[in-house]
N, C-alpha and C. Protein backbone atom coordinates (compact mmCIF):
# COMPACT_ATOMS: atom_id res chain seq x y z
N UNK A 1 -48.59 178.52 90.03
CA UNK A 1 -49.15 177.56 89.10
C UNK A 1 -50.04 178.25 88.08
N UNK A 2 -50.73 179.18 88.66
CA UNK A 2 -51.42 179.92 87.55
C UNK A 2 -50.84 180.93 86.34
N UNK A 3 -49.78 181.05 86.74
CA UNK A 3 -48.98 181.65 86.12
C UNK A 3 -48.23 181.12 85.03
N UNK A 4 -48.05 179.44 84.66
CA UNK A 4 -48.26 178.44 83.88
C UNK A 4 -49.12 178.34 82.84
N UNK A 5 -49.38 178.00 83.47
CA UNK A 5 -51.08 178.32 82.28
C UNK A 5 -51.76 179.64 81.76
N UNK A 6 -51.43 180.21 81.01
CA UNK A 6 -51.89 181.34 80.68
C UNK A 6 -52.80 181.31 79.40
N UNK A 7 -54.09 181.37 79.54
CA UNK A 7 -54.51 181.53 78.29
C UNK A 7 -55.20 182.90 77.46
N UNK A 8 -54.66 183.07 76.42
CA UNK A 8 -55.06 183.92 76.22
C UNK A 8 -56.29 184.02 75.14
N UNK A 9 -56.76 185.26 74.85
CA UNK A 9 -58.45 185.36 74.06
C UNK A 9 -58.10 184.42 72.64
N UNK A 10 -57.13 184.54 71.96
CA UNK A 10 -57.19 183.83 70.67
C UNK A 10 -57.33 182.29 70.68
N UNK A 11 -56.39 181.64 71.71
CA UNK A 11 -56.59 180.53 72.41
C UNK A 11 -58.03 180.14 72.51
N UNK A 12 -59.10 181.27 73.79
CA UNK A 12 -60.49 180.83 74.28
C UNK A 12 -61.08 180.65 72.83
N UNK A 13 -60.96 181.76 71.98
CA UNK A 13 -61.82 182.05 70.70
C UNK A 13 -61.75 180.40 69.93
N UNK A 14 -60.39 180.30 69.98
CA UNK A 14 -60.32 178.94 69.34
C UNK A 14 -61.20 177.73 69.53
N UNK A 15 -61.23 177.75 70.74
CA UNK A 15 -61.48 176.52 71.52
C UNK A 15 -63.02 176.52 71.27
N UNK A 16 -63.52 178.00 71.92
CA UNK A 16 -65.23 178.24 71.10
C UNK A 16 -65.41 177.82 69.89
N UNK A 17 -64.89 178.28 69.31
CA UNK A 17 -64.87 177.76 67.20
C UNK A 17 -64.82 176.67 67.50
N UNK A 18 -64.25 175.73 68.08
CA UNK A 18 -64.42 174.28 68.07
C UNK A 18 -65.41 173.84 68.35
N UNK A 19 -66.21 174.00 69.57
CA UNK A 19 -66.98 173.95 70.49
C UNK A 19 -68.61 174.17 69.40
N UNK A 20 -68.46 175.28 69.11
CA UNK A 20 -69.51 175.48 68.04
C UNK A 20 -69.60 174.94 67.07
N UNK A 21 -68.47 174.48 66.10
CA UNK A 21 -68.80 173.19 64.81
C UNK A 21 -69.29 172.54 65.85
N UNK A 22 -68.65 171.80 66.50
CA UNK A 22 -69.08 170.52 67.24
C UNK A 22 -70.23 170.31 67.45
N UNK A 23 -71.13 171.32 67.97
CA UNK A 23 -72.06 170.92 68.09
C UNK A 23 -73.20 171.71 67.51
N UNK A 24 -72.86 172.50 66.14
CA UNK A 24 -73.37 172.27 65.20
C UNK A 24 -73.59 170.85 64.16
N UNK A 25 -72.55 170.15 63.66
CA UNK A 25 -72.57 169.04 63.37
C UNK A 25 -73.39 168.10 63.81
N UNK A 26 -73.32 168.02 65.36
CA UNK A 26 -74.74 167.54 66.70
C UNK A 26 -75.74 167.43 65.95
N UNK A 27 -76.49 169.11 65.89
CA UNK A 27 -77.58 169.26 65.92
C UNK A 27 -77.84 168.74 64.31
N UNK A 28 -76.97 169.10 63.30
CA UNK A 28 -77.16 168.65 61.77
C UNK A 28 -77.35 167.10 61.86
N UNK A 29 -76.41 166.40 62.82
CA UNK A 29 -77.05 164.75 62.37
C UNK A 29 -78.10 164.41 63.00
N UNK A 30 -78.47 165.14 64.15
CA UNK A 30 -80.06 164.39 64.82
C UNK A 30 -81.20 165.49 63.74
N UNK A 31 -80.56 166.37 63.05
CA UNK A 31 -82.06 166.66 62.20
C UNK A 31 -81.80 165.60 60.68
N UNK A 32 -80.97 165.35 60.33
CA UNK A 32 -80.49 164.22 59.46
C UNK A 32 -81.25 162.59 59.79
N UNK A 33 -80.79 161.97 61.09
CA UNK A 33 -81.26 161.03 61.59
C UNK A 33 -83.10 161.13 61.80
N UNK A 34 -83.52 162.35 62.17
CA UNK A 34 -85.05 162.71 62.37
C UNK A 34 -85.58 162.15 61.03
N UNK A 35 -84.82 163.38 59.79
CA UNK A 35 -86.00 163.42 58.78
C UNK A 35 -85.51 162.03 58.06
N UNK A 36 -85.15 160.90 58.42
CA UNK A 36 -84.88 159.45 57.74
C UNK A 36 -85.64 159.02 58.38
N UNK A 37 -86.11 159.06 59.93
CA UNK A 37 -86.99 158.25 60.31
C UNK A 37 -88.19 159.01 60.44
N UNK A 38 -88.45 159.59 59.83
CA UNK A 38 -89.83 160.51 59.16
C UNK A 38 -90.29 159.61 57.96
N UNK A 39 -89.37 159.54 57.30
CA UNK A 39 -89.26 159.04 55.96
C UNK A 39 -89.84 157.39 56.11
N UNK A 40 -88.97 157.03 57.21
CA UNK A 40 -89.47 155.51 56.81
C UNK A 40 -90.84 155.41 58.10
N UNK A 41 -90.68 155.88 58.76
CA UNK A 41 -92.27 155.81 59.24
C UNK A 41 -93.53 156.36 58.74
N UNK A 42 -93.62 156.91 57.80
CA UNK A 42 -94.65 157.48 56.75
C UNK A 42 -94.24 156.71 55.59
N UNK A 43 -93.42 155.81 55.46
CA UNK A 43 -93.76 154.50 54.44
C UNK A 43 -93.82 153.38 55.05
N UNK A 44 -93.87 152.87 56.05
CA UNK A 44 -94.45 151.88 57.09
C UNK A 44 -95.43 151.65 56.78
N UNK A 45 -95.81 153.13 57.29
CA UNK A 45 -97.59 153.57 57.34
C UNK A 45 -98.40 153.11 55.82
N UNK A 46 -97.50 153.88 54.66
CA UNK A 46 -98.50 153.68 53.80
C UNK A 46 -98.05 152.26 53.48
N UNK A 47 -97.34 151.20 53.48
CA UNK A 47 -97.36 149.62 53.60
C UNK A 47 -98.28 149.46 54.36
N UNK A 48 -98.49 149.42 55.73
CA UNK A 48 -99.93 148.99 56.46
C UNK A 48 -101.10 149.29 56.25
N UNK A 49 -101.17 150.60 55.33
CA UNK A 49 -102.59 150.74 54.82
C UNK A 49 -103.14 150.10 53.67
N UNK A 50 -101.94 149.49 52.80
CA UNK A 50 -102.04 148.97 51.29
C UNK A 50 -102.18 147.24 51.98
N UNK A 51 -101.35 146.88 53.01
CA UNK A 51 -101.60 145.55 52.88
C UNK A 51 -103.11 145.30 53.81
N UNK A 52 -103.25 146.55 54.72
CA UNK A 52 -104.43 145.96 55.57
C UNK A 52 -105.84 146.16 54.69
N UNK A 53 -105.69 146.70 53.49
CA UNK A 53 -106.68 146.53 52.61
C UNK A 53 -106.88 145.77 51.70
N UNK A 54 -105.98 144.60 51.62
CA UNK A 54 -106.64 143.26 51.11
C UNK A 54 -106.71 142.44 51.97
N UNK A 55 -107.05 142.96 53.50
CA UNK A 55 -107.52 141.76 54.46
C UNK A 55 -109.43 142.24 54.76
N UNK A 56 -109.97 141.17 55.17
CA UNK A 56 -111.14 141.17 55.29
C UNK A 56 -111.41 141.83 56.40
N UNK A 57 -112.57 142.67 56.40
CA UNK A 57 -112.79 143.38 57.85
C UNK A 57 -113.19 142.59 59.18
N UNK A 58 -112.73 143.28 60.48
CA UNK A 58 -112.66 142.30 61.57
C UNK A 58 -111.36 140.56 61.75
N UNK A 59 -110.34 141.07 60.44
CA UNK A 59 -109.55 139.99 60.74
C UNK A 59 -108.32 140.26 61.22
N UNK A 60 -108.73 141.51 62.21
CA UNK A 60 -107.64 141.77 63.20
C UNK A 60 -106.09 142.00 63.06
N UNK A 61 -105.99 142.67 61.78
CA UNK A 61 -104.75 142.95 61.28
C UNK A 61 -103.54 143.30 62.07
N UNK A 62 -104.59 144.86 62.29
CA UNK A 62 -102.81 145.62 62.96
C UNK A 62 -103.07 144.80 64.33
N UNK A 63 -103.55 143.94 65.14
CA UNK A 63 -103.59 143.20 66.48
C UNK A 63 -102.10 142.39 66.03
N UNK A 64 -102.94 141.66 65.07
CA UNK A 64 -102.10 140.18 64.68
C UNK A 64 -100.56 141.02 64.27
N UNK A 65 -100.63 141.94 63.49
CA UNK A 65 -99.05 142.82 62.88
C UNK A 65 -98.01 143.49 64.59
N UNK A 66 -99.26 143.43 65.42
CA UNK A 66 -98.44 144.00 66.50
C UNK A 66 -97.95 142.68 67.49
N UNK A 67 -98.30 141.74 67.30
CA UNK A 67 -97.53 140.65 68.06
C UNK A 67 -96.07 139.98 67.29
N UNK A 68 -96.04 140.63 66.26
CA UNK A 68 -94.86 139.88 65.52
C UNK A 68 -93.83 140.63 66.22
């Protein structure tokens, strides 16, 4: 049976080359997906600082913004 299956180095090499886009691509969309939600959580932020400054002090903003 082993004698069936024979693989040889150009074959393995191949299969590596695959193996490596693959999960290069991986690592390119979770640093893709990261720096978008970088992006919109540092404009969240500066929305909650612009709107919690036309509220009056002690009227419990980010409390009241965190139950929604």
């Amino acid at each position: 049976m082993d004698e069936i299956i024979k693989i040889n180095d150009e074959y393995k090499n191949w299969i590596h080359n695959i193996s490596d886009r693959y999960r290069s691509c991986q690592i390119k969309a979770a640093v893709r997906v990261n720096e978008e939600m970088l992006k919109f959580y540092w404009s969240l932020g500066r929305d909650m600082e612009k709107a919690k400054s036309s509220y009056d002090w002690g009227s419990h903003f980010i409390h009241r913004l965190a139950r929604i």
